[in-house]
Protein backbone atom coordinates (compact mmCIF):
# COMPACT_ATOMS: atom_id res chain seq x y z
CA UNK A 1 15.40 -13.26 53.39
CA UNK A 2 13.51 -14.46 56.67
CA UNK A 3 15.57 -18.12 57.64
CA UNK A 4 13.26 -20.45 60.01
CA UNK A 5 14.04 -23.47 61.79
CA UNK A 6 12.17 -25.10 59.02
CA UNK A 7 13.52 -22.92 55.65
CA UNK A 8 17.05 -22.65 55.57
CA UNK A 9 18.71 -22.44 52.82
CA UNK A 10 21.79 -24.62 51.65
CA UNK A 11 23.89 -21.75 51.89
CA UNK A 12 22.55 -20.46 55.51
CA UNK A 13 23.10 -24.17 56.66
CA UNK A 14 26.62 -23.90 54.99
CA UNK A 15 27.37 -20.73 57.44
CA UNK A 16 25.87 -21.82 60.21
CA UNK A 17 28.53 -25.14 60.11
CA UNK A 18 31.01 -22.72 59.43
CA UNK A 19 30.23 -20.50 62.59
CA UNK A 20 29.64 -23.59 64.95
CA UNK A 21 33.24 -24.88 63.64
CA UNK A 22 34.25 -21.34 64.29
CA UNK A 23 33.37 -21.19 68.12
CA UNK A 24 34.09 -24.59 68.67
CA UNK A 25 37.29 -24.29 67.45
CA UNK A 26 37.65 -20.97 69.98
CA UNK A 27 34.75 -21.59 73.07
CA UNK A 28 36.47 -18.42 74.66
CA UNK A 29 34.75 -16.54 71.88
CA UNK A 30 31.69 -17.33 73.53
CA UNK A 31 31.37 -14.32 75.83
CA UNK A 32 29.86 -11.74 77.05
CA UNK A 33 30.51 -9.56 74.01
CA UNK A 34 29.17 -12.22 72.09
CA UNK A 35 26.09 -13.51 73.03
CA UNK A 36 23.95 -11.71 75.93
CA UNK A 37 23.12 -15.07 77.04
CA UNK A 38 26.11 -15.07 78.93
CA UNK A 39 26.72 -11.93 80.40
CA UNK A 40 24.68 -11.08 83.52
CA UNK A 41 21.08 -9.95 82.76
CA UNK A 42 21.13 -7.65 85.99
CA UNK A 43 22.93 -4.90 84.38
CA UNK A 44 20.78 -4.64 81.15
CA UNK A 45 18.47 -2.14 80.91
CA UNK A 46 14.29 -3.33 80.67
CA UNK A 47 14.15 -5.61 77.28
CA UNK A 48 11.04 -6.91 75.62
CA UNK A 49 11.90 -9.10 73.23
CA UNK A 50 9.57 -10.41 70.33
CA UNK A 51 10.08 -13.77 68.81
CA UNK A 52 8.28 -16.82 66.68
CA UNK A 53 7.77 -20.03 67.12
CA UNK A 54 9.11 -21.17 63.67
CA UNK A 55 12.45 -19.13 64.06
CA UNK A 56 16.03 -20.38 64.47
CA UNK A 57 16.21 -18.05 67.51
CA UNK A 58 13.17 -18.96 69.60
CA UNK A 59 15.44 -21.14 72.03
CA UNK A 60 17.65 -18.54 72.95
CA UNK A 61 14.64 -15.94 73.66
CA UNK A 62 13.03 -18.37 75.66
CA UNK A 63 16.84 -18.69 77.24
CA UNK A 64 17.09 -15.15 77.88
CA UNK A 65 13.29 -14.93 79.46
CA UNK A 66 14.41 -17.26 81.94
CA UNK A 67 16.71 -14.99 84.08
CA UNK A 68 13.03 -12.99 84.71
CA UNK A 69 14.37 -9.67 83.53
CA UNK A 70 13.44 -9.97 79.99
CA UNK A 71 10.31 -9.81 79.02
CA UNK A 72 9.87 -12.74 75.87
CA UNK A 73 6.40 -12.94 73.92
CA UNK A 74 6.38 -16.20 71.84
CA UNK A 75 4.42 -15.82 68.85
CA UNK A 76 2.43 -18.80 67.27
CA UNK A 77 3.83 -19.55 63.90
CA UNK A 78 5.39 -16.15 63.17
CA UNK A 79 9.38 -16.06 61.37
CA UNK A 80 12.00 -14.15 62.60
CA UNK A 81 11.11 -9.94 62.05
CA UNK A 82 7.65 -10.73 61.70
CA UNK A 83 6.42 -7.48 63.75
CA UNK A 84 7.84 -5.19 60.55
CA UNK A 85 5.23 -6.96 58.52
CA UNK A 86 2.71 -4.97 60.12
CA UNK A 87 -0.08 -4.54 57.86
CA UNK A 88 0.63 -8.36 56.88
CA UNK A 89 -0.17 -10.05 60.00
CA UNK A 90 -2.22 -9.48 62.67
CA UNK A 91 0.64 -10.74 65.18
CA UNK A 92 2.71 -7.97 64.07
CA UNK A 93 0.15 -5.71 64.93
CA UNK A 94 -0.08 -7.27 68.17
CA UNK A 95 3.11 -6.90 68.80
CA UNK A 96 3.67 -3.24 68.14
CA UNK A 97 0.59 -2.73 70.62
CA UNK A 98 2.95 -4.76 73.24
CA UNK A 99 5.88 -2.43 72.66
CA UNK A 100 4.02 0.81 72.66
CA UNK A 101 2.42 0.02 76.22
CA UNK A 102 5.90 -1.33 77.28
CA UNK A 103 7.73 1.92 76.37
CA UNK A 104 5.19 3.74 77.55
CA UNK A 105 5.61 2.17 80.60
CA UNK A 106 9.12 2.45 80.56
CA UNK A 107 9.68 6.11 79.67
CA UNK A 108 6.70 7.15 82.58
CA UNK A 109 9.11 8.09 85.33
């Protein structure tokens, strides 16, 4: 199932309260092993990170792009997993183009 900001279910917005009560209940279990948004981007390796603009976790891309060592492409309109629907969309195909030339450029040295 592909969940968007705009198509969750009843039962993903039932687990998504749940997880929210979850850490707020414990905001120590926001950490580094948690969440890379808040462990230091400086000792990850290259990322490239593809993401659409109609999924729950476009925010926290865009987050992670910030710290300029993570390379985010936004994708008009596109869910969450989109580039495995090559074939589908022409986005996806995009995409795959995007992560060829960065591993390429990646595994050159």
């Amino acid at each position: 199932m592909t969940v968007t900001r705009h198509g969750m279910t009843a039962a993903d917005r039932a687990a998504m309260t749940s997880l929210r009560a979850a850490l707020a209940a414990n905001p120590i279990a926001i950490t580094r092993a948690s969440s890379p948004l808040y462990g230091p981007t400086r000792e990850t390796p290259p990322i490239q990170v593809h993401v659409g603009t109609a999924e729950i976790l476009l925010d926290d891309s865009l987050r992670l792009g910030a710290s300029g060592r993570i390379d985010v492409h936004a994708w008009e309109g596109m869910t969450h997993g989109f580039p495995s629907s090559i074939g589908i969309f022409e986005a996806a195909r995009s995409a795959h183009d995007l992560i060829a030339a960065f591993l390429r450029t990646q595994f050159a040295t």
